[in-house]
Protein backbone atom coordinates (compact mmCIF):
# COMPACT_ATOMS: atom_id res chain seq x y z
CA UNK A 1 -6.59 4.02 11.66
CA UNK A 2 -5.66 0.72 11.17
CA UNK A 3 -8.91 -2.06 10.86
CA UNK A 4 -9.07 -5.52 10.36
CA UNK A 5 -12.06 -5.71 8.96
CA UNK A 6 -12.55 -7.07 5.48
CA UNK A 7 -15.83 -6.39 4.30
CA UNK A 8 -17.21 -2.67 2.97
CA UNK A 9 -19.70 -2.75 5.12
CA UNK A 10 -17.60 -3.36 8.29
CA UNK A 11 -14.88 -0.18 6.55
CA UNK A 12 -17.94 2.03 6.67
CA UNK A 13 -17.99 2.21 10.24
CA UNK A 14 -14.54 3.55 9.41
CA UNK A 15 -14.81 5.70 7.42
CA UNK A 16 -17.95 7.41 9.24
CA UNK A 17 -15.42 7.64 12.06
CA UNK A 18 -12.90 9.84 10.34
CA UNK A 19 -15.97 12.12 8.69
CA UNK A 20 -16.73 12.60 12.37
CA UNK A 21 -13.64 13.97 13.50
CA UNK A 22 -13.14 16.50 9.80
CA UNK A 23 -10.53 13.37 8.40
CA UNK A 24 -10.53 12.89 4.32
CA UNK A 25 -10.51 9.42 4.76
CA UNK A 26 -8.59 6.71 2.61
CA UNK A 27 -8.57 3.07 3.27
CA UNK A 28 -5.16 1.15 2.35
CA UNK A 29 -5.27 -2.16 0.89
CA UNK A 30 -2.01 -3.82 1.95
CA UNK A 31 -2.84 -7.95 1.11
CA UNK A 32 0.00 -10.63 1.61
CA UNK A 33 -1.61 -13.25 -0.06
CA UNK A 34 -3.51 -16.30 2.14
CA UNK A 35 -0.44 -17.81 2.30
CA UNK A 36 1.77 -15.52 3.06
CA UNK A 37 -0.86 -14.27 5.69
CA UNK A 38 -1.39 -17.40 7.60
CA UNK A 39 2.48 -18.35 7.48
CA UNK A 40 2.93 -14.86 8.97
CA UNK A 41 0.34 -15.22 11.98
CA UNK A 42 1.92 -18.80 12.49
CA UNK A 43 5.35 -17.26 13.42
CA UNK A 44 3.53 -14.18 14.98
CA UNK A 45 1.58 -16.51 17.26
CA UNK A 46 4.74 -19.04 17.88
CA UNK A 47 2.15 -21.34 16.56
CA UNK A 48 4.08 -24.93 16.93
CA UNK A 49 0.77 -27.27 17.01
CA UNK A 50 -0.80 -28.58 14.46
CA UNK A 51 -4.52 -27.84 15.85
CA UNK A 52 -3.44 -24.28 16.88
CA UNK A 53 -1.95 -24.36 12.90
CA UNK A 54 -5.62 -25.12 11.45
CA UNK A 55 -7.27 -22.85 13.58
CA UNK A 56 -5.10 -19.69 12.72
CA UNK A 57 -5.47 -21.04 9.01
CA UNK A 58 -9.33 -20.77 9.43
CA UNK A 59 -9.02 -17.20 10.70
CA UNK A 60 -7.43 -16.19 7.87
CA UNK A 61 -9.38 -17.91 5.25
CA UNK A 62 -12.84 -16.60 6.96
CA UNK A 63 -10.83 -13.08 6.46
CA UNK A 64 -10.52 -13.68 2.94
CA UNK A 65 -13.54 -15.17 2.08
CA UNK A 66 -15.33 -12.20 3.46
CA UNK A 67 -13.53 -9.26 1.98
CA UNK A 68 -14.87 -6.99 -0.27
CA UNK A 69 -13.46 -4.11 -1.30
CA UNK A 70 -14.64 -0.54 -0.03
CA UNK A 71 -15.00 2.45 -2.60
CA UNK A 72 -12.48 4.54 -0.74
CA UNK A 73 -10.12 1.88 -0.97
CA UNK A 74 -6.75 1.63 -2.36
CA UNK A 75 -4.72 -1.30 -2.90
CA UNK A 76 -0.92 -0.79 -2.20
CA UNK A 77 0.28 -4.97 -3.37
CA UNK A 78 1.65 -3.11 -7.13
């Protein structure tokens, strides 16, 4: 299952999902960097504004300023 969410409390919800259905769950940590994130969702989003720009950039920083990392969770970056 793949989740968007980026604090451990929002992963729980996960994670209690997979329990439900018999899954050893692990949660995979696969972070781009900010940058690298919100130049990615610019081009994903044929983002050519400037307003539609900041807003996308917003979206990602909320993102990152909320994450915390789950206890299940492994972190593929190296």
């Amino acid at each position: 299952m793949i989740t968007p969410a980026p604090d451990a409390d929002a992963k729980e919800y996960w994670v209690k999902e997979a329990h439900r259905f018999g899954w050893k769950p692990v949660i995979v940590l696969y972070e781009p960097g900010e940058y690298t994130a919100i130049t990615n969702l610019w081009r994903e989003m044929d983002a050519t504004k400037e307003d539609l720009k900041k807003r996308l950039a917003k979206t990602v920083k909320r993102w990152y300023a909320k994450y915390s990392q789950h206890p299940l969770e492994i972190d593929v970056n190296g």
